[in-house]
Protein backbone atom coordinates (compact mmCIF):
# COMPACT_ATOMS: atom_id res chain seq x y z
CA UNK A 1 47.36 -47.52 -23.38
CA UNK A 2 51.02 -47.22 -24.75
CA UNK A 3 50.28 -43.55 -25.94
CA UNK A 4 47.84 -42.18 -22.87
CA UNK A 5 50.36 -43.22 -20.55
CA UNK A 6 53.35 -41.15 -21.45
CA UNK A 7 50.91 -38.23 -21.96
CA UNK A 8 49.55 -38.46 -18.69
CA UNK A 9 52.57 -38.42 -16.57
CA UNK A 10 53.96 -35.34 -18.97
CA UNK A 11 50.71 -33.72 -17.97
CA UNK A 12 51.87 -34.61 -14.31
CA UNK A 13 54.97 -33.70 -14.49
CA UNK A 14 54.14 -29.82 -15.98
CA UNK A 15 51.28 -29.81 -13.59
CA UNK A 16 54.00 -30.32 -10.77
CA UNK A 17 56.72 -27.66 -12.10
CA UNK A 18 53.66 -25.00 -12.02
CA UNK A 19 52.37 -26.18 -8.23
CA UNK A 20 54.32 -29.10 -6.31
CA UNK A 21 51.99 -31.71 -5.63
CA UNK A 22 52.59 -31.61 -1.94
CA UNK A 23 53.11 -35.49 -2.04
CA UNK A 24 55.37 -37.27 0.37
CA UNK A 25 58.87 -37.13 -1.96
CA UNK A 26 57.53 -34.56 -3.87
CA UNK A 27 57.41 -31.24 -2.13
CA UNK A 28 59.60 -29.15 -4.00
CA UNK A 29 59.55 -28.40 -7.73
CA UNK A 30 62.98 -29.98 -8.02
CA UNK A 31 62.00 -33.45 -7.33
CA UNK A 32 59.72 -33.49 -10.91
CA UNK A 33 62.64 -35.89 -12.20
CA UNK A 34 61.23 -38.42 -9.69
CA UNK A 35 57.98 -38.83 -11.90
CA UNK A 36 60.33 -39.26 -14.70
CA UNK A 37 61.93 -42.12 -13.18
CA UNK A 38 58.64 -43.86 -11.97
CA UNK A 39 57.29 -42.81 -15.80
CA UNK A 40 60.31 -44.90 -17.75
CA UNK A 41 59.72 -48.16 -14.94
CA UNK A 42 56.20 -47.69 -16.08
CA UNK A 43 56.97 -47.52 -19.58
CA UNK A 44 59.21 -50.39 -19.41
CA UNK A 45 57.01 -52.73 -17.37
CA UNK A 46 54.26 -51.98 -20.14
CA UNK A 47 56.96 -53.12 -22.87
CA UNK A 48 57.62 -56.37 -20.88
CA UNK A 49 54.16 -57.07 -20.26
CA UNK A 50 52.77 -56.60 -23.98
CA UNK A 51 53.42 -59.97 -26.21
């Protein structure tokens, strides 16, 4: 889980520099930096979580 998750929200983030997702927040091709910010919570909520 600790190694599909970055990989998916790179894939998201590429995927959203090529075609905006259209998504309230994230319209433009600027905002991509948004998914980075939800992908290091993420990441860091799956650090607390594991024992």
């Amino acid at each position: 889980m600790s190694k599909i998750l970055p990989t998916l929200l790179l894939a998201v983030m590429l995927l959203h520099l090529i075609r905006p997702l259209g998504l309230p927040g994230l319209k433009r091709r600027a905002d991509f930096w948004k998914i980075a910010v939800v992908a290091i919570a993420l990441m860091m909520l799956t650090v607390l979580i594991r024992p």
